[in-house]
Protein backbone atom coordinates (compact mmCIF):
# COMPACT_ATOMS: atom_id res chain seq x y z
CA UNK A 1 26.51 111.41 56.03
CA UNK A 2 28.82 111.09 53.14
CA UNK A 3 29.51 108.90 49.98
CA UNK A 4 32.55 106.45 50.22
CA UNK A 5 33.70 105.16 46.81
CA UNK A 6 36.05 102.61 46.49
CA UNK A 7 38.99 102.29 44.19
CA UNK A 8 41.34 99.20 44.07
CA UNK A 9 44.68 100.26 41.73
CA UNK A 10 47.21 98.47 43.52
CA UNK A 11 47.07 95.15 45.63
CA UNK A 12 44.46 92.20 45.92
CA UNK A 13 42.79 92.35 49.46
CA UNK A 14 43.79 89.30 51.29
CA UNK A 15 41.79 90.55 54.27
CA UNK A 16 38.53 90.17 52.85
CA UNK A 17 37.02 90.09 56.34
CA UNK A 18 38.80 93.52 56.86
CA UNK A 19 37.04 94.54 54.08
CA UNK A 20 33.86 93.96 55.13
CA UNK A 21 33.93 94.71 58.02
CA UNK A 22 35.32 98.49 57.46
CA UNK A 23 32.64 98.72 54.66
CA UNK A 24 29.85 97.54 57.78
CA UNK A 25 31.14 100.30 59.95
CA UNK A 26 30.92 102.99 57.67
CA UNK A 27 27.52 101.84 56.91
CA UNK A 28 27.09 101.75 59.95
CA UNK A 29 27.72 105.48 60.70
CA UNK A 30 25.29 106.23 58.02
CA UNK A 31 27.18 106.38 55.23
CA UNK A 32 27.09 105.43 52.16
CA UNK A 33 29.73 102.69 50.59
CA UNK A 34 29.87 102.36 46.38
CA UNK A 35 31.33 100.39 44.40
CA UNK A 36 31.85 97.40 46.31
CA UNK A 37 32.25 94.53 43.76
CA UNK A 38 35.89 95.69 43.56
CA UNK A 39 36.66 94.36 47.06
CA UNK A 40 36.85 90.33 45.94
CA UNK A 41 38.73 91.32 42.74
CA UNK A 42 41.45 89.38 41.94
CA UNK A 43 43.99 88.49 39.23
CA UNK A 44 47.38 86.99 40.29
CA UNK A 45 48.54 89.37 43.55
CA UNK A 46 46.55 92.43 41.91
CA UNK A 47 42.89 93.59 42.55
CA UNK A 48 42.03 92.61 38.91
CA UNK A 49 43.39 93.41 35.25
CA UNK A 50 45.49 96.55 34.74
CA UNK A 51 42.34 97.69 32.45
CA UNK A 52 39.61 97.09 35.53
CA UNK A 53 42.45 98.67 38.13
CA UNK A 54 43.04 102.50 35.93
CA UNK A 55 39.41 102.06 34.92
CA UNK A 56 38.52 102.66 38.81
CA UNK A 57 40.77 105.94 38.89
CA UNK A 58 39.95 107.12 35.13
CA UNK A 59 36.54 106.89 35.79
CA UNK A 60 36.23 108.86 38.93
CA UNK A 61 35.52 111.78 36.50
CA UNK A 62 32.49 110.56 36.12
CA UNK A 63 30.95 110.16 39.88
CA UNK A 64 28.42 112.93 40.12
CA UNK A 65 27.91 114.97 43.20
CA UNK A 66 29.55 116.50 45.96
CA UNK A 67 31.09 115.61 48.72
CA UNK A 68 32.25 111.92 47.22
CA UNK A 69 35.37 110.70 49.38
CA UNK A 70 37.82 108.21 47.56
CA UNK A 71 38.69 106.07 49.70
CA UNK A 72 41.65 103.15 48.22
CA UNK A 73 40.89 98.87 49.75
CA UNK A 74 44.54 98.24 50.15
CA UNK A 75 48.46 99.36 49.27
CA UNK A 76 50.38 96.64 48.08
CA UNK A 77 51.99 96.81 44.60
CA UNK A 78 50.36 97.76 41.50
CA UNK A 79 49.77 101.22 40.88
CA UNK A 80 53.40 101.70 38.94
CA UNK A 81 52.06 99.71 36.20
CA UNK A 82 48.88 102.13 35.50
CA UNK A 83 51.00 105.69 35.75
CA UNK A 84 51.52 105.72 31.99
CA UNK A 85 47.91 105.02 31.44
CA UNK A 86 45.42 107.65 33.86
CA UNK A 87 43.80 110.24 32.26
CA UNK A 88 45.39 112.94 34.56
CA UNK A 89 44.48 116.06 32.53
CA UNK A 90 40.70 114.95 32.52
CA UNK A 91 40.65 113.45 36.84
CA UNK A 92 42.27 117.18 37.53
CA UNK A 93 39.23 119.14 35.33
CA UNK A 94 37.43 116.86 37.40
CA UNK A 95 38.62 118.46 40.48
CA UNK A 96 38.40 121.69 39.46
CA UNK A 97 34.75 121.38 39.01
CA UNK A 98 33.66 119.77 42.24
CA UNK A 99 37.23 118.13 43.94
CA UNK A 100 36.81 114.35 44.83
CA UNK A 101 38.11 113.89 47.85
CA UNK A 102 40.66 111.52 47.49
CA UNK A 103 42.15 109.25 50.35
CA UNK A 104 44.50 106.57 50.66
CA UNK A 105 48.66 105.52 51.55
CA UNK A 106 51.12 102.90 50.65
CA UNK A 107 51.15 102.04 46.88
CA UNK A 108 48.60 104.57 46.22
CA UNK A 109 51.36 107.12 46.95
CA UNK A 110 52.68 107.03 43.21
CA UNK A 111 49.32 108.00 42.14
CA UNK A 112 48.94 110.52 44.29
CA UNK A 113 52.17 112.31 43.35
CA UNK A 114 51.33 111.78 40.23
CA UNK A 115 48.58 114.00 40.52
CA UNK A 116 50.34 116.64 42.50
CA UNK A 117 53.47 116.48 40.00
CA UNK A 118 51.34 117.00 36.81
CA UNK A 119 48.08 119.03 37.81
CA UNK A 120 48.39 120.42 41.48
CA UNK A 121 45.60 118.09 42.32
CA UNK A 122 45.69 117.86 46.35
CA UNK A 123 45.19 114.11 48.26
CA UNK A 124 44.50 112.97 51.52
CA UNK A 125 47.52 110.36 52.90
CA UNK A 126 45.14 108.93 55.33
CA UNK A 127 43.46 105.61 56.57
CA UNK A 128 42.33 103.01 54.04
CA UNK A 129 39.29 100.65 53.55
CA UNK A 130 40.83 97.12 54.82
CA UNK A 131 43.64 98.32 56.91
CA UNK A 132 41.92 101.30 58.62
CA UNK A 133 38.76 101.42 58.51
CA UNK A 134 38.25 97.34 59.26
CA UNK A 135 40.94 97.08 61.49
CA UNK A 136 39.83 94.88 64.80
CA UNK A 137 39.34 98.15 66.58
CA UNK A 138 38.86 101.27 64.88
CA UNK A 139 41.63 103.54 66.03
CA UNK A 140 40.38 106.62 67.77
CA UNK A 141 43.11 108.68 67.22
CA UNK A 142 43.00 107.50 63.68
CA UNK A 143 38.95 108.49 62.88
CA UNK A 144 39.34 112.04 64.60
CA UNK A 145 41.96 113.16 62.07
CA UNK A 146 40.38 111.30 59.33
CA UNK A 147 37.45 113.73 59.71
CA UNK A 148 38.94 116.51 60.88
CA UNK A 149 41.25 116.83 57.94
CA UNK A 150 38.03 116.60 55.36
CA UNK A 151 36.15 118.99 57.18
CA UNK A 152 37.84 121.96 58.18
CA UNK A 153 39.51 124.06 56.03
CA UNK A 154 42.02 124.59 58.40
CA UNK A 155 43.56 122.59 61.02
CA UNK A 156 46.26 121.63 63.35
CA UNK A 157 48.40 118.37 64.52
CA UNK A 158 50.12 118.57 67.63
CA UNK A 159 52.75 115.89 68.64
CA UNK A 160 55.96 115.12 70.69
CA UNK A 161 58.21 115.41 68.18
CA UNK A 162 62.21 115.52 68.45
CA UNK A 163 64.38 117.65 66.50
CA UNK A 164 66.13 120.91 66.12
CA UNK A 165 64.09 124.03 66.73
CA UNK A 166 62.03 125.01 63.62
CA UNK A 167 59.60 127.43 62.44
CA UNK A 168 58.70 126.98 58.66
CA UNK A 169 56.03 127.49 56.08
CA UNK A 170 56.03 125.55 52.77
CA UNK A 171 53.56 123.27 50.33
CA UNK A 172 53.31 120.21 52.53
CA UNK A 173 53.89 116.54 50.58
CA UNK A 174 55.66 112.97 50.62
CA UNK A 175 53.77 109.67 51.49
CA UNK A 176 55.35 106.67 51.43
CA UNK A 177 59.28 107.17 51.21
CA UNK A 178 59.66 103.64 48.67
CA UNK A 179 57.32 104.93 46.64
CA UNK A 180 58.42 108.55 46.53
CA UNK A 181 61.72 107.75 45.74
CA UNK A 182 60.36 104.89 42.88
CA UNK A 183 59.68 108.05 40.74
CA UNK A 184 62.63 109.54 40.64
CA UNK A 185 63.71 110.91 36.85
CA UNK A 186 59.81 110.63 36.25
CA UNK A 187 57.20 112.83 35.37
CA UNK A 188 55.27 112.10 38.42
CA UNK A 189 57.46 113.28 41.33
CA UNK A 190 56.74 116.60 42.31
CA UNK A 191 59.39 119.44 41.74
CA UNK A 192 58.76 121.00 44.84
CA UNK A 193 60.97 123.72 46.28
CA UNK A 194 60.85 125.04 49.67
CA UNK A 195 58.35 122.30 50.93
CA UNK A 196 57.86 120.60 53.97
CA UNK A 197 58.16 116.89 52.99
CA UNK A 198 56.86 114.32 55.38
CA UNK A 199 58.40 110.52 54.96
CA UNK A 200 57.21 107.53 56.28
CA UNK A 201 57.41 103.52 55.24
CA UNK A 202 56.77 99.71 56.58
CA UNK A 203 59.06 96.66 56.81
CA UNK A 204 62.03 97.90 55.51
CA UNK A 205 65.20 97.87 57.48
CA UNK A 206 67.35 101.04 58.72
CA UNK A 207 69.60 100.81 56.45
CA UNK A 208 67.34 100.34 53.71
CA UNK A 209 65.76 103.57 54.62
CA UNK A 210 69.06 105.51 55.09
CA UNK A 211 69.85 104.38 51.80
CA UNK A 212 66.57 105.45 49.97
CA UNK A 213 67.02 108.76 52.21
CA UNK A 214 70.51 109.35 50.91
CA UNK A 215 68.99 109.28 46.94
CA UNK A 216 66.99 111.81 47.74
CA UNK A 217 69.83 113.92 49.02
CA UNK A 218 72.13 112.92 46.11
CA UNK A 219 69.01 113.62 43.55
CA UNK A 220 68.80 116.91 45.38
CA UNK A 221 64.96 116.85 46.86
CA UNK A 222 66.25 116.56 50.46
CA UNK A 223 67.83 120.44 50.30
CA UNK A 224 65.46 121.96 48.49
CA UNK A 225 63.05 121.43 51.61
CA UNK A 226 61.90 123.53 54.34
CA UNK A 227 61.76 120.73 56.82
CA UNK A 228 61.52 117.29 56.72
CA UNK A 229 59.02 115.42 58.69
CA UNK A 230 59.35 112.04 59.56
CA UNK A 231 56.24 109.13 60.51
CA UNK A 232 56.18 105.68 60.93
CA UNK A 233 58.68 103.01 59.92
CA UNK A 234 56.70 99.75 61.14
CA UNK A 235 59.24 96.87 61.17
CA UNK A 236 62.54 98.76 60.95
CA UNK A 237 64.12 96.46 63.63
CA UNK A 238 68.13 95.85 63.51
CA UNK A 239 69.23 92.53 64.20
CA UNK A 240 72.79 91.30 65.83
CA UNK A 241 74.86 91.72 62.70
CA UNK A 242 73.60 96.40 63.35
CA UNK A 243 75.67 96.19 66.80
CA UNK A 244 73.89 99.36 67.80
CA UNK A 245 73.11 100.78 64.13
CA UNK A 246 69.58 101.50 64.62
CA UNK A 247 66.42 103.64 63.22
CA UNK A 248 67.42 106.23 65.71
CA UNK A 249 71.30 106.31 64.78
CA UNK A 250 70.56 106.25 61.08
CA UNK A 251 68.13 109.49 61.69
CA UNK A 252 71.19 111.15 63.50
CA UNK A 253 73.28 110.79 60.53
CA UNK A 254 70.42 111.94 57.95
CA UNK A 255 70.54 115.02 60.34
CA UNK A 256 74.42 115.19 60.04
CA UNK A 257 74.12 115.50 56.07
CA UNK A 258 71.90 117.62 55.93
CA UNK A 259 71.35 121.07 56.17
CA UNK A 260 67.29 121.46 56.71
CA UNK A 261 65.69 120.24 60.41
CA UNK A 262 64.63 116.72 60.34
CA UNK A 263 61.46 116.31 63.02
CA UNK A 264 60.45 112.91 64.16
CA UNK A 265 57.62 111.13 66.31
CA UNK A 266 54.49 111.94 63.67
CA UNK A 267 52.28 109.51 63.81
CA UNK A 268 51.56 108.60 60.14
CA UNK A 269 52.02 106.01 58.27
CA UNK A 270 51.26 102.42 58.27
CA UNK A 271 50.10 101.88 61.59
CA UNK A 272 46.80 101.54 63.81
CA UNK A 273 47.57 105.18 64.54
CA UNK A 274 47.79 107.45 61.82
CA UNK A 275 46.82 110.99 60.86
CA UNK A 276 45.26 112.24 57.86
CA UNK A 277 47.62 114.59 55.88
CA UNK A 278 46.31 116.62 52.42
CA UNK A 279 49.77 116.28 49.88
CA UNK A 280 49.73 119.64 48.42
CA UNK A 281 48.15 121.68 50.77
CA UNK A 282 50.01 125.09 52.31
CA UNK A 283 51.24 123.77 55.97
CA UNK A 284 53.47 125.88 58.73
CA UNK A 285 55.27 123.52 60.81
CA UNK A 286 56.92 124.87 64.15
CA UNK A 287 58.92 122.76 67.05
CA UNK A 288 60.77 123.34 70.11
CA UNK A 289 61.93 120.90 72.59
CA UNK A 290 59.16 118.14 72.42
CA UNK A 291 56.82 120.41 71.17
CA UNK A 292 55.83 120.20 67.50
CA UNK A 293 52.66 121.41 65.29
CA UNK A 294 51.67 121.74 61.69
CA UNK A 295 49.27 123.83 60.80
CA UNK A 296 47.51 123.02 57.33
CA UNK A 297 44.87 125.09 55.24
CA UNK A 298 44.17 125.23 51.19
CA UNK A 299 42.70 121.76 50.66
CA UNK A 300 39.29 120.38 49.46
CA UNK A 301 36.92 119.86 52.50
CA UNK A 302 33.54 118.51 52.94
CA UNK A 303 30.89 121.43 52.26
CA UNK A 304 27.29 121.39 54.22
């Protein structure tokens, strides 16, 4: 049994049902769900005043115990307007003492980097409370890596993926690629060399995505990578005006610009289907012809 606490920086919940329901089947499973007046928050499209939404990540310094997952309602928009304002010196003593284990995608990805960027602190790019975890059906796929990500202090994710042939080791990080490229010229994008960065975003078009792709290869992030992995990108669809430019021709011309392997087909991201990656851990990622596998160790896990 562990202790879910909830944060909500970013987006109100529409999905209140969702809500509920993921915080019934955690119960459920015998665990334990705090903080729950957050879920109906509400001002404007946000999950309450900028004050209430960095109170619920400045205050996480003061949960007691171990074992406490951190687990975000919703994405959305919103957690921009708080990155001036977290207390990230006193959340990463914090985690030095006893590490939260800290869980969420989307929006929360600035925070998350921010975290990384400043203090080292490693996250969890995983399911979330509404989307996730009280989703009509609760993925399989999607509640075996949850778990096996916070409880083993080493593990591995095997997939189908499509590429060039690579063997690599490097600090593993990304998130969500809008986000990630938001903070560019800010203090909270990580300076990462030699990492394996893993990409992945919803709703926005190919080109879109080639074009947020191409800043990071003009600001000079893409070639200072090991590899680049890339998820999900729910909703990319062309339309008649592409005549053939798709998601998949887009990728081929990220891999003619650049000089690193680009690997596809991980499921992560926004979808049903997701795995659980920690942003900071140490990861070794290797492929051959449809055969890919990271290998992750050096995050917080759940101790007995």
């Amino acid at each position: 049994m562990s202790q879910f606490h909830l944060i909500a920086p970013s987006g109100y919940c529409i999905n209140q049902d969702a809500a509920w329901r993921g915080v019934e089947r955690l119960e459920a499973s015998g665990h334990r769900v705090a903080n729950q007046t957050i879920i109906p928050r509400r001002l404007q499209r946000f999950a309450g005043t900028e004050q209430q939404r960095v109170a619920d990540i400045n205050d996480l310094v003061t949960l007691a115990g171990k074992n406490q997952i951190i687990l975000a309602v919703r994405g959305g928009y919103g957690a921009s307007r708080l990155l001036e304002t977290i207390d990230w010196a006193r959340l990463a003593k914090r985690q030095q003492r006893d590490p939260l284990l800290i869980c969420g995608h989307s929006d929360f990805t600035a925070i998350q980097l921010g975290l990384l960027a400043l203090h080292n602190v490693i996250t969890f790019s995983g399911p979330m409370l509404a989307g996730n975890f009280g989703a009509p059906t609760l993925d399989d796929f999607t509640q075996t890596h949850f778990w096996r990500a916070l409880q083993n202090d080493s593990f591995s994710i095997e997939w189908q993926g499509d590429g060039p042939q690579c063997d690599c080791e490097g600090q593993l990080w990304g998130g969500n690629l809008a986000m990630l490229v938001s903070l560019i010229g800010t203090p909270w994008l990580p300076n990462i060399e030699n990492g394996i960065l893993v990409l992945e975003d919803i709703n926005e078009h190919p080109f879109r995505v080639e074009r947020m792709l191409l800043q990071l290869l003009h600001a000079g992030v893409l070639s200072r990578q090991r590899a680049i992995v890339l998820g999900s990108f729910s909703g990319a669809t062309p339309n008649d005006y592409d005549a053939g430019y798709t998601l998949e021709t887009m990728i081929d011309y990220l891999r003619s610009r650049v000089t690193v392997p680009v690997i596809g087909g991980l499921s992560f991201g926004h979808e049903q289907q997701t795995v659980t990656l920690p942003l900071g851990a140490q990861a070794t990622l290797t492929h051959k012809t449809g055969e890919s596998r990271l290998t992750i160790s050096g995050h917080p896990v759940i101790k007995a």
